[in-house]
N, C-alpha and C. Protein backbone atom coordinates (compact mmCIF):
# COMPACT_ATOMS: atom_id res chain seq x y z
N UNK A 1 -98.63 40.81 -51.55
CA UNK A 1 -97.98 39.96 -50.56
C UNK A 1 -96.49 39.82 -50.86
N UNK A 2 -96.41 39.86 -52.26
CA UNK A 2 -94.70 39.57 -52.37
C UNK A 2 -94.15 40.79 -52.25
N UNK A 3 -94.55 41.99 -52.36
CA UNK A 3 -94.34 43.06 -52.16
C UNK A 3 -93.62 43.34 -50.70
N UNK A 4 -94.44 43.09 -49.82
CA UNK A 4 -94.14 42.98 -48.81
C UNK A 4 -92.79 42.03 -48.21
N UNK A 5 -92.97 41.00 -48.90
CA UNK A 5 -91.22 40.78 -48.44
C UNK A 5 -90.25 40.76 -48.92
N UNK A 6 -90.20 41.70 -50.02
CA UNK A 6 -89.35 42.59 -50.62
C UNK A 6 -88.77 43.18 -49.39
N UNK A 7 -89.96 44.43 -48.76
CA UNK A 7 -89.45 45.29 -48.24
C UNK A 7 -89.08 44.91 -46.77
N UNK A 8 -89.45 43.44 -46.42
CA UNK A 8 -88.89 42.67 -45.06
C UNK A 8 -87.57 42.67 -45.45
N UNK A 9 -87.37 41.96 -46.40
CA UNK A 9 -86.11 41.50 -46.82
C UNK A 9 -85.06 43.02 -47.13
N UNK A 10 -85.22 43.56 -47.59
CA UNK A 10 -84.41 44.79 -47.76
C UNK A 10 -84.04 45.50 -46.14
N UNK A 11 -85.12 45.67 -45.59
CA UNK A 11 -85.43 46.13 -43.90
C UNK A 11 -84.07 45.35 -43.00
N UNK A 12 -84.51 44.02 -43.64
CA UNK A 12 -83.06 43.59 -42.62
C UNK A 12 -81.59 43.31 -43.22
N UNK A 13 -81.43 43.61 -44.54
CA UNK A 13 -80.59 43.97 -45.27
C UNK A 13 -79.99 45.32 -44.72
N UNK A 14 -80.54 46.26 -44.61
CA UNK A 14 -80.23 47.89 -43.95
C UNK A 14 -79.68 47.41 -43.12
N UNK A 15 -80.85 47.07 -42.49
CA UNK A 15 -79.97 47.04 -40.58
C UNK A 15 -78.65 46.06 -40.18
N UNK A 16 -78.73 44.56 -40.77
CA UNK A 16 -77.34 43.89 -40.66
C UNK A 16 -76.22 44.51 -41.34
N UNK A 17 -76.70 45.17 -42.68
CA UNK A 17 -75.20 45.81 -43.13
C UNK A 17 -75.03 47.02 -42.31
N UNK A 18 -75.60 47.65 -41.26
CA UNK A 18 -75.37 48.58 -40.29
C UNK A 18 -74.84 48.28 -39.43
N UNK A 19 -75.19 46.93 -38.79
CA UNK A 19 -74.37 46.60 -37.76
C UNK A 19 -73.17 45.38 -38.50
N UNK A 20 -72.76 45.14 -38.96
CA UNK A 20 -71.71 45.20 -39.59
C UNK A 20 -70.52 46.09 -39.78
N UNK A 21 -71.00 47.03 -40.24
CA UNK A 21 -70.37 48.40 -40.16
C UNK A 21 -70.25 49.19 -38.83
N UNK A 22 -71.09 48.83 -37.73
CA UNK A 22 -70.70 49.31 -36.25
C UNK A 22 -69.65 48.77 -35.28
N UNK A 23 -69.12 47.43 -36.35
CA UNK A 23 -68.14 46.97 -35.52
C UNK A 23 -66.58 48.00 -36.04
N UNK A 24 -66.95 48.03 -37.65
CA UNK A 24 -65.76 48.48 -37.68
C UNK A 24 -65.77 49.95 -37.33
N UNK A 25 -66.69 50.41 -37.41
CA UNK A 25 -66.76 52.35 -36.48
C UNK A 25 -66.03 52.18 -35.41
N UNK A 26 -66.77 51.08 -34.60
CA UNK A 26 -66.01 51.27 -33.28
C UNK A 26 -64.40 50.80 -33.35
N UNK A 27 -64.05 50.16 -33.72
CA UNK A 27 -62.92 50.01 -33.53
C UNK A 27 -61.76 50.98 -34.30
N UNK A 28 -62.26 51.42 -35.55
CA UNK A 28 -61.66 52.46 -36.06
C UNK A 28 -61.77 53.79 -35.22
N UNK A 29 -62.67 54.18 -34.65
CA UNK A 29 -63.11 55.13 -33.70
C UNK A 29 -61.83 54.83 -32.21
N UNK A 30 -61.69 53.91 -32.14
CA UNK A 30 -61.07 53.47 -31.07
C UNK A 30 -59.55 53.76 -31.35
N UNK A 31 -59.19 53.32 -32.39
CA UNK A 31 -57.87 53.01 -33.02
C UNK A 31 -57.26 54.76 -33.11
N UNK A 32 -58.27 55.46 -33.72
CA UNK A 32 -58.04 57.08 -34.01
C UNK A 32 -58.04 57.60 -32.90
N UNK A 33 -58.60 57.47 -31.52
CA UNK A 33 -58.57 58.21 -30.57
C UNK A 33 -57.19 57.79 -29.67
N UNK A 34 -57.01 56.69 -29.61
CA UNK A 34 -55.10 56.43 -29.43
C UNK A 34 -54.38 57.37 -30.38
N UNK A 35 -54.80 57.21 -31.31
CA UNK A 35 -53.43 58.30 -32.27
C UNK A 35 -53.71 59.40 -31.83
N UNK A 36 -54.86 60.35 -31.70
CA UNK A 36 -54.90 61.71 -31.47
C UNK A 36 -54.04 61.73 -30.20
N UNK A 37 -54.57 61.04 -29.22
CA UNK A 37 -53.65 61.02 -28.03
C UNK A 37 -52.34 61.10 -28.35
N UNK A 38 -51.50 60.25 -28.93
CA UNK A 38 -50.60 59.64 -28.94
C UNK A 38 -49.82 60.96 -29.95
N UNK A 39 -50.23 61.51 -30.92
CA UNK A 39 -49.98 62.62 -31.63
C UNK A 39 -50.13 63.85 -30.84
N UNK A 40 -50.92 63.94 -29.56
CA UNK A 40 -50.53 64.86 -28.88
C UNK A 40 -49.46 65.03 -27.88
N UNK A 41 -49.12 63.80 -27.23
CA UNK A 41 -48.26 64.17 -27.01
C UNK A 41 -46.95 64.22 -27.04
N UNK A 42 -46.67 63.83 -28.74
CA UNK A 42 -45.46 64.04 -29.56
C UNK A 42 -44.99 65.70 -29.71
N UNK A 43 -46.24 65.81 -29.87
CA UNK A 43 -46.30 67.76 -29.62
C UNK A 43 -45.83 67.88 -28.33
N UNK A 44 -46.27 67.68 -27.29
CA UNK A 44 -45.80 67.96 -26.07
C UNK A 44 -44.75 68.04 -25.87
N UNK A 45 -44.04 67.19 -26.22
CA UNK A 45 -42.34 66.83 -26.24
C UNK A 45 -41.72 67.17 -27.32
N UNK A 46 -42.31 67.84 -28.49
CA UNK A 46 -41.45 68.68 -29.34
C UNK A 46 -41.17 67.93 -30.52
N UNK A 47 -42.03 66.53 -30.53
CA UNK A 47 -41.37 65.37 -32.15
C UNK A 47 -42.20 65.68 -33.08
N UNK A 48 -43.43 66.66 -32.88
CA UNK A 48 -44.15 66.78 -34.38
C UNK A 48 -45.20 68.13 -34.13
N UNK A 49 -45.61 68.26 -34.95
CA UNK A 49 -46.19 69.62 -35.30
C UNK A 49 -47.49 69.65 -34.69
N UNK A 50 -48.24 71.44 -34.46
CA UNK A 50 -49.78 71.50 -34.42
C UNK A 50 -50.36 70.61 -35.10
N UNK A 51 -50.03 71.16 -36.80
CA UNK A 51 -50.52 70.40 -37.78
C UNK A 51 -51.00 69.33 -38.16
N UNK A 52 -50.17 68.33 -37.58
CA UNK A 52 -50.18 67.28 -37.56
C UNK A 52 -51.38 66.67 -36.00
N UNK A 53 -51.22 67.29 -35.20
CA UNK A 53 -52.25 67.11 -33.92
C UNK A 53 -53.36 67.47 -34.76
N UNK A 54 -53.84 68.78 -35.26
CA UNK A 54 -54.72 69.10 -36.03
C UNK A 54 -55.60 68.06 -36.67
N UNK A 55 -54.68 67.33 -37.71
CA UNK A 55 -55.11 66.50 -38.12
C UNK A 55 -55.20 64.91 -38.23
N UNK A 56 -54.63 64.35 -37.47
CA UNK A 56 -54.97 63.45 -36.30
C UNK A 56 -56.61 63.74 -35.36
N UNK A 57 -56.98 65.00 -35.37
CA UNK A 57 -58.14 65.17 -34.46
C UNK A 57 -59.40 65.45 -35.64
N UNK A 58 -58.81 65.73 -36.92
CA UNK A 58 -59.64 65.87 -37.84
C UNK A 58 -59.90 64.50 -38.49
N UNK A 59 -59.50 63.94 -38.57
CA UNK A 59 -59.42 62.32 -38.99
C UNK A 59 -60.44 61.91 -37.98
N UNK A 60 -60.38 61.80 -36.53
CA UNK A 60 -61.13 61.09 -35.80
C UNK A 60 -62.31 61.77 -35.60
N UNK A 61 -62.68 63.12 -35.78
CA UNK A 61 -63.84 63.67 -36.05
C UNK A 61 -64.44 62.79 -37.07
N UNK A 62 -63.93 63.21 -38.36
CA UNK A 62 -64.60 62.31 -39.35
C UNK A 62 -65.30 60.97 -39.28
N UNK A 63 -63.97 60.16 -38.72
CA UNK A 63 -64.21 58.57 -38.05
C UNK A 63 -65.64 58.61 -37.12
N UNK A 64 -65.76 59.84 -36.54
CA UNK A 64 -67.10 59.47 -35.53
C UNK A 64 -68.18 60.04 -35.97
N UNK A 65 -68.32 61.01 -36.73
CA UNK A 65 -69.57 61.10 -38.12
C UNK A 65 -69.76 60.56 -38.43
N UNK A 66 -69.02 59.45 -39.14
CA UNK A 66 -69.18 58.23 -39.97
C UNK A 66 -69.85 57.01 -39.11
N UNK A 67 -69.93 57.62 -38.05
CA UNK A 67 -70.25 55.93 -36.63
C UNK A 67 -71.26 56.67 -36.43
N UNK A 68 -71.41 58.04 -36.53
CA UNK A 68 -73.07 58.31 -36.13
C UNK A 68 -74.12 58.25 -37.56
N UNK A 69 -73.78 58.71 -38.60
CA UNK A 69 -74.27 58.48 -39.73
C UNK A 69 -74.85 56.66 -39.40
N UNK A 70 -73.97 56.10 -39.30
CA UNK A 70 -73.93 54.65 -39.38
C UNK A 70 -74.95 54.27 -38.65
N UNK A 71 -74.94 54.78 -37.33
CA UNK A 71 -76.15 54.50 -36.25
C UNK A 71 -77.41 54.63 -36.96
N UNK A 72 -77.36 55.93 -37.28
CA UNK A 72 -78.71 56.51 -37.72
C UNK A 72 -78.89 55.62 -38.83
N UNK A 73 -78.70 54.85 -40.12
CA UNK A 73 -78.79 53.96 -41.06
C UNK A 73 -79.20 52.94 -40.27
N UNK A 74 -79.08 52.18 -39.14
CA UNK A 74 -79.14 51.51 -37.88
C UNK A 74 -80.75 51.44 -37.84
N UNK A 75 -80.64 52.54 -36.84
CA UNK A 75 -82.44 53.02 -36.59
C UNK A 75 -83.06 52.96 -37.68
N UNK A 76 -83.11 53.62 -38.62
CA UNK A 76 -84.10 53.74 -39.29
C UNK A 76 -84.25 52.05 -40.31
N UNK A 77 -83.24 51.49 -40.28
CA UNK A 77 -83.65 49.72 -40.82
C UNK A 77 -84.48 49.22 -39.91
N UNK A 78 -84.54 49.46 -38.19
CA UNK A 78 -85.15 48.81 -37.49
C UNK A 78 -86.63 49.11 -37.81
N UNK A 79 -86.55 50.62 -37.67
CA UNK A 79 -88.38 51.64 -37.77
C UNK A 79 -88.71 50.59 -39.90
N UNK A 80 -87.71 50.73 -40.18
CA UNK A 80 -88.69 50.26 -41.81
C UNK A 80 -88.57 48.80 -41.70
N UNK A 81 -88.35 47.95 -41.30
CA UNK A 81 -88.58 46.40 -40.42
C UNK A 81 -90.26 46.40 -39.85
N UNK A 82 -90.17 47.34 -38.90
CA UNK A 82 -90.64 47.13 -37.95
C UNK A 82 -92.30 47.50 -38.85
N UNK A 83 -92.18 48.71 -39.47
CA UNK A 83 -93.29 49.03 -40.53
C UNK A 83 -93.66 47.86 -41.57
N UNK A 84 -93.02 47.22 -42.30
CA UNK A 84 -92.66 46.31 -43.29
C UNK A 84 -93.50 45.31 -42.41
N UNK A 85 -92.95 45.01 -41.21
CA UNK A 85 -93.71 43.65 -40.52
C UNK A 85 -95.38 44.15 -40.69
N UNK A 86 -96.11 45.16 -40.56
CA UNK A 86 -97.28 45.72 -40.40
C UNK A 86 -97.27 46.40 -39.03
N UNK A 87 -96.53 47.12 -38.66
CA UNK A 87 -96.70 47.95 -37.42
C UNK A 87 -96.83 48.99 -37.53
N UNK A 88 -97.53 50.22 -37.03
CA UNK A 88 -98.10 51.22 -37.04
C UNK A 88 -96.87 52.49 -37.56
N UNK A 89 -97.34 53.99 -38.04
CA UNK A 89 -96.05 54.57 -38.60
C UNK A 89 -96.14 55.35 -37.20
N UNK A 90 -95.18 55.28 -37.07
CA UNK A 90 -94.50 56.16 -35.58
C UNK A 90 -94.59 58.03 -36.15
């Protein structure tokens, strides 16, 4: 029995420190996709390099791996919650 709310307790440990972390994805996600913009079209007008667009777009790639990774840490606290409570394995 105590066993078990161990793994309650951990279950919603996952998932709040997930959504925790989905606020700041998104807004970092948000914040990087202004700069890529905003780094492109410095290029446009001749104030900065491919390179630099390049990586501005490689940065916010990353940034949104990191928000899907995050999701997925997300789900699966809910599915080991949801098991933990005694619900069937999907």
């Amino acid at each position: 029995m105590l066993n078990a709310g161990v793994e309650v307790n951990e279950a919603l440990v996952q998932y709040q420190t997930a959504r925790e972390k989905a606020d700041y994805y998104d807004k970092q996600v948000a914040s990087l996709q202004t700069a890529a913009k905003s780094t492109s079209l410095l290029m446009k007008h001749g104030n900065t390099t491919y390179l630099e667009v390049l990586t501005a777009q490689q940065t916010l790639l990353n940034a949104q791996l990191s928000q899907v990774a995050n999701r997925f840490t997300e789900i699966q606290g809910v599915i080991t919650l949801y098991q933990a409570l005694g619900g069937d394995r999907m």
